[in-house]
Protein backbone atom coordinates (compact mmCIF):
# COMPACT_ATOMS: atom_id res chain seq x y z
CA UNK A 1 13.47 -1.85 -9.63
CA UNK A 2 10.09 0.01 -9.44
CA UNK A 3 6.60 -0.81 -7.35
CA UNK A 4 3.55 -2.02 -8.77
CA UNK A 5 0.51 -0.90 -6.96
CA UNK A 6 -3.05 -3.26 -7.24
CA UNK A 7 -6.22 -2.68 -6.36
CA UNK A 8 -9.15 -2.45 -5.44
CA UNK A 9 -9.69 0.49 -4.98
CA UNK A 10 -9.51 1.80 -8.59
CA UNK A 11 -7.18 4.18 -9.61
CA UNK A 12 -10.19 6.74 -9.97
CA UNK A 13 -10.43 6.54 -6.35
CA UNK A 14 -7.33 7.21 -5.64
CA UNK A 15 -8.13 10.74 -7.42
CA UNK A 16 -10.99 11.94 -4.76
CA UNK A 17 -10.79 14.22 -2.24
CA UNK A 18 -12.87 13.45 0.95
CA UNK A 19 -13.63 16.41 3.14
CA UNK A 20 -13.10 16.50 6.64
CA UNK A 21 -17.01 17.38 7.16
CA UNK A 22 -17.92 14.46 5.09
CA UNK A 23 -16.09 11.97 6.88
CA UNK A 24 -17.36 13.30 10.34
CA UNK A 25 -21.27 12.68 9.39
CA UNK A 26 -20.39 9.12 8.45
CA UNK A 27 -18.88 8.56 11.36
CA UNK A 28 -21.42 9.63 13.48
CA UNK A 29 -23.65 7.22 11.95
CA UNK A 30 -21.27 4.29 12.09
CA UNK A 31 -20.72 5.10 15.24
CA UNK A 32 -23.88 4.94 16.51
CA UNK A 33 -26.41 2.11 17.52
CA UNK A 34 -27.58 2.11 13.88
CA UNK A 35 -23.95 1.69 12.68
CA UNK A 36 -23.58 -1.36 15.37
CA UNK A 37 -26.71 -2.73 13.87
CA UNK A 38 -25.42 -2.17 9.81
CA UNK A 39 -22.26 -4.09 11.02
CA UNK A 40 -24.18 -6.82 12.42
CA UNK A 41 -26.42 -7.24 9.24
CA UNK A 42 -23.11 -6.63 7.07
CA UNK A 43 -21.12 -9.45 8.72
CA UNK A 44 -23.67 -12.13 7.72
CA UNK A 45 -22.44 -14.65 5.08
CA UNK A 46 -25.06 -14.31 2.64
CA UNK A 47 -24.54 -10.31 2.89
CA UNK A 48 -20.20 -10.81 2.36
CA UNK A 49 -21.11 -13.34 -0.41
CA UNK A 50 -23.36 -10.31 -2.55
CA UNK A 51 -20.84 -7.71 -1.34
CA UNK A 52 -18.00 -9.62 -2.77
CA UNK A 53 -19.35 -11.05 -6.09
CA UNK A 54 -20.58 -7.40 -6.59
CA UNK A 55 -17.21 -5.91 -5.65
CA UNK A 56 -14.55 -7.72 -5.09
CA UNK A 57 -14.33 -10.30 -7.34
CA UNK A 58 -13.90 -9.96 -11.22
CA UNK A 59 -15.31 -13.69 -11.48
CA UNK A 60 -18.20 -14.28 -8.83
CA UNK A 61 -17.70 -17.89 -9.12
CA UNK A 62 -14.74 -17.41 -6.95
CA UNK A 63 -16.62 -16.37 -3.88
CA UNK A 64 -16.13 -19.65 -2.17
CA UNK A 65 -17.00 -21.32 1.25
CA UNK A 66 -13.75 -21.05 2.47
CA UNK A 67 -13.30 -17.55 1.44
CA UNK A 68 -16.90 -16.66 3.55
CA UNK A 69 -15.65 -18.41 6.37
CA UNK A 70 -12.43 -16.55 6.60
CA UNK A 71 -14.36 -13.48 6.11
CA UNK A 72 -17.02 -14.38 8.86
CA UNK A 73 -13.93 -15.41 11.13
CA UNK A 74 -12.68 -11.98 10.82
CA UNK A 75 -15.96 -10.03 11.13
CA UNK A 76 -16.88 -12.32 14.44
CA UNK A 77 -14.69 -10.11 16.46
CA UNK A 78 -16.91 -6.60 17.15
CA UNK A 79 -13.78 -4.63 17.34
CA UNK A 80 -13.11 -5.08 13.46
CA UNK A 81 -15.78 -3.05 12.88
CA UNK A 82 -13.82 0.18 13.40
CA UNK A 83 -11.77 -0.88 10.56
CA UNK A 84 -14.97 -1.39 8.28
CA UNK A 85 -16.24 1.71 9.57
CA UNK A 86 -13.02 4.00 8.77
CA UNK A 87 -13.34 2.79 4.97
CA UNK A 88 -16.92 3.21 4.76
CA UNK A 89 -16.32 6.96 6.19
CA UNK A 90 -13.82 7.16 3.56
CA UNK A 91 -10.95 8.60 6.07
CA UNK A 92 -8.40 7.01 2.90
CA UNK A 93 -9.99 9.40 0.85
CA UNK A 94 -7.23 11.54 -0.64
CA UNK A 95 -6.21 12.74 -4.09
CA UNK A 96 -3.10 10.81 -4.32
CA UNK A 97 -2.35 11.96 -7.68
CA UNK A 98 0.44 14.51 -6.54
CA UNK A 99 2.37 11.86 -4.21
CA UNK A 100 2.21 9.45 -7.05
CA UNK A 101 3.54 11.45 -9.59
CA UNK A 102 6.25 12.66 -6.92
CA UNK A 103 7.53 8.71 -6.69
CA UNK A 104 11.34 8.74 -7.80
CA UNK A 105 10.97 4.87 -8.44
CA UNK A 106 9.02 3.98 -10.94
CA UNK A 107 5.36 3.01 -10.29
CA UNK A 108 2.62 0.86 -12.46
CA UNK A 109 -0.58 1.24 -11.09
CA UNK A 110 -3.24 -1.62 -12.26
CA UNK A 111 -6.65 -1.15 -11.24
C-alpha cells in the first residue's frame, strides 16, 4: 500500500517557502475593497474559462459549459472568496520536501 499524490500544484511548488511577511501584504490587498473588486472581476465566466485553459487544464478543449457553471455556482457565494484569497496569499506555501521524504509509506508524486 502507498499514496499517490496529484496535482496541481506542481511538485516545484511544493518546494517554496512563503514568508510570513509575504503572505501578510497579500492579504492586505485581498482583503481590501480592491481585493473584493479582483474577486468580482475573477468570478466572471469568461475570466474562469482563460484562468482554466491557461492553468488548469492540460487540454483547453475541456473547459466546458458545465464545468463554468459549476465554477460560477461556487464563486456566486461572496464568502468563497476567503478561500481564493488564502491561495492567492500563498498561506500553503511550505517546503514540503522534508515531510515528504519523512513518509514511512511509500509516496509517488505526479505533477
Amino acid at each position: 500500500k502507498g499514496v499517490v499524490l496529484l496535482g496541481p500544484p506542481a511538485v516545484e511548488a511544493l518546494s517554496l517557502d512563503k514568508s510570513p511577511e509575504a503572505i501578510a501584504k497579500v492579504w492586505r490587498i485581498v482583503g481590501s475593497p480592491v481585493g473584493a473588486a479582483l474577486f468580482r472581476f475573477a468570478r466572471r465566466k469568461p475570466f474562469l474559462a482563460s484562468f482554466s485553459k491557461k492553468n488548469l487544464f492540460a487540454d483547453p478543449a475541456l473547459v466546458d459549459d458545465d464545468y463554468l457553471d459549476v465554477c460560477a455556482a461556487g464563486a456566486a457565494d461572496a464568502a468563497t472568496r476567503h478561500a481564493v484569497f488564502s491561495f492567492v496569499a500563498g498561506t500553503w506555501r511550505q517546503d514540503y520536501r522534508p515531510l515528504l521524504a519523512a513518509l514511512a509509506t511509500p509516496t509517488l508524486v505526479l505533477s
